[in-house]
Protein backbone atom coordinates (compact mmCIF):
# COMPACT_ATOMS: atom_id res chain seq x y z
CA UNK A 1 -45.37 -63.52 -82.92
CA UNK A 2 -43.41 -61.78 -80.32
CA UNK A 3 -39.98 -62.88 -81.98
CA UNK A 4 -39.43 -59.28 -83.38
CA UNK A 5 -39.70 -58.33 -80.01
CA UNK A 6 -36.91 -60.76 -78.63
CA UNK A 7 -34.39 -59.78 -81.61
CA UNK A 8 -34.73 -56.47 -81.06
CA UNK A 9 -34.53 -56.17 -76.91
CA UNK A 10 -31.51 -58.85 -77.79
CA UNK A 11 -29.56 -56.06 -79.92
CA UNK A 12 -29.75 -53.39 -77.37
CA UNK A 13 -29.71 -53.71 -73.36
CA UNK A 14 -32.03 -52.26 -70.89
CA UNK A 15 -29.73 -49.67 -69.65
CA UNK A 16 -29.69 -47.90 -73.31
CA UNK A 17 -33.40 -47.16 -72.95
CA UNK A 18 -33.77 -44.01 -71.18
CA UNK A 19 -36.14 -41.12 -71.15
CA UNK A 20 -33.87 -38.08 -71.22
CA UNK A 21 -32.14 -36.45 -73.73
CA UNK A 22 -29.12 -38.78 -73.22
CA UNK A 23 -31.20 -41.48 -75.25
CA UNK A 24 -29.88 -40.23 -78.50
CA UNK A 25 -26.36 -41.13 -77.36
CA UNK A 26 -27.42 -44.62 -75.88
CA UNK A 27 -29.08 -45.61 -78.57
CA UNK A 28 -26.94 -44.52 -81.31
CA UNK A 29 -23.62 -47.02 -80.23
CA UNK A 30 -26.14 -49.72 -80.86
CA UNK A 31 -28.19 -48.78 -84.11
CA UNK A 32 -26.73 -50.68 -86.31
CA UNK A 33 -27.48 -54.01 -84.10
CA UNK A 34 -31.61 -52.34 -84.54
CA UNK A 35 -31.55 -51.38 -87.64
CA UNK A 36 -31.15 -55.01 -88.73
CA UNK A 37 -34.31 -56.35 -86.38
CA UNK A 38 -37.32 -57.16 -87.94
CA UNK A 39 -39.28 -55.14 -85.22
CA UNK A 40 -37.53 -51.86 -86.46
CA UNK A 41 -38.44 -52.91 -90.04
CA UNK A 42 -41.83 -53.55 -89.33
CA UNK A 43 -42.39 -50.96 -86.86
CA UNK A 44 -39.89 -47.89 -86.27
CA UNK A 45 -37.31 -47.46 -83.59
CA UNK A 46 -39.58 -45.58 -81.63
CA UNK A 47 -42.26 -47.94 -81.61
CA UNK A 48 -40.03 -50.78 -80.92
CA UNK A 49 -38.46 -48.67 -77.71
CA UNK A 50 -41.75 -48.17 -76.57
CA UNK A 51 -42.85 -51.45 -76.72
CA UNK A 52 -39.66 -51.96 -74.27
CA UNK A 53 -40.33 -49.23 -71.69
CA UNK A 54 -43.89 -49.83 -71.59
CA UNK A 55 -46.25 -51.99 -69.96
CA UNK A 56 -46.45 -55.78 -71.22
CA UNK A 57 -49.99 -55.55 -71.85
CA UNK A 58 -49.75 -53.17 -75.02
CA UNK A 59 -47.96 -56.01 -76.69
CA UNK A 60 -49.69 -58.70 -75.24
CA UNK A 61 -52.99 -56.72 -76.97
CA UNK A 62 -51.43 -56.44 -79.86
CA UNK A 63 -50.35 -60.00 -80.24
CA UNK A 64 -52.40 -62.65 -78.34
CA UNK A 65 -56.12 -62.66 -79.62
CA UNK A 66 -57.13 -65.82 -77.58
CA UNK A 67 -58.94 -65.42 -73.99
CA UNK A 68 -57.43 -68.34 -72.12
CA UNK A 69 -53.77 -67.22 -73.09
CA UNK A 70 -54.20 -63.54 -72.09
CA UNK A 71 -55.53 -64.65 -68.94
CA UNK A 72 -52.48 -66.93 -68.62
CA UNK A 73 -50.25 -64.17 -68.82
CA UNK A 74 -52.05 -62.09 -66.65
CA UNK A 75 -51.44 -65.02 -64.61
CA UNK A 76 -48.04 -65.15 -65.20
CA UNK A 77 -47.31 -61.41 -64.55
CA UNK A 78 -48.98 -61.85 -61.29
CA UNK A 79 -46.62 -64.54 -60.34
CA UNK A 80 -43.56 -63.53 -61.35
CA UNK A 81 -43.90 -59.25 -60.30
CA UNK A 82 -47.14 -59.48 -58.03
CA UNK A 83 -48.78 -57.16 -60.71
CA UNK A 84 -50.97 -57.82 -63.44
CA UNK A 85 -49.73 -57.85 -67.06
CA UNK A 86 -51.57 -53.80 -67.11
CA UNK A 87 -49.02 -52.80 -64.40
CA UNK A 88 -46.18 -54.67 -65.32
């Protein structure tokens, strides 16, 4: 289910993930708040930040096996950015 993935974007905002060297500093005020998600359990911190900074579709492969609902959220990704889920 993609509730590891809500928990875990929950305990740390947006603006911590970056892609410089600053990220260690970012990230570190709120590792305590991902160190208790079940995403960083499961998966590591850096798997679970790129998960965030990357495209929906990797998780949406990952998770979704049925062919109606990924074409629903390609649907959806269209509507809400103007992109499909691949570009979003």
């Amino acid at each position: 289910t993609l509730k590891p993935l809500g928990e875990f974007s929950y305990a740390m905002p947006f603006p911590a993930v970056r892609a410089d060297l600053g990220a260690v500093r970012s990230l570190a005020r709120y590792f305590p708040n991902l160190s208790g998600s079940s995403l960083f359990k499961e998966q590591g911190l850096l798997k679970a930040v790129s998960w965030l900074q990357g495209p929906i579709k990797n998780i949406i492969d990952e998770v979704v096996t049925d062919p109606f609902l990924l074409r629903l959220l390609d649907l959806e990704c269209f509507v809400i950015s103007g992109l499909l889920a691949k570009d979003t």
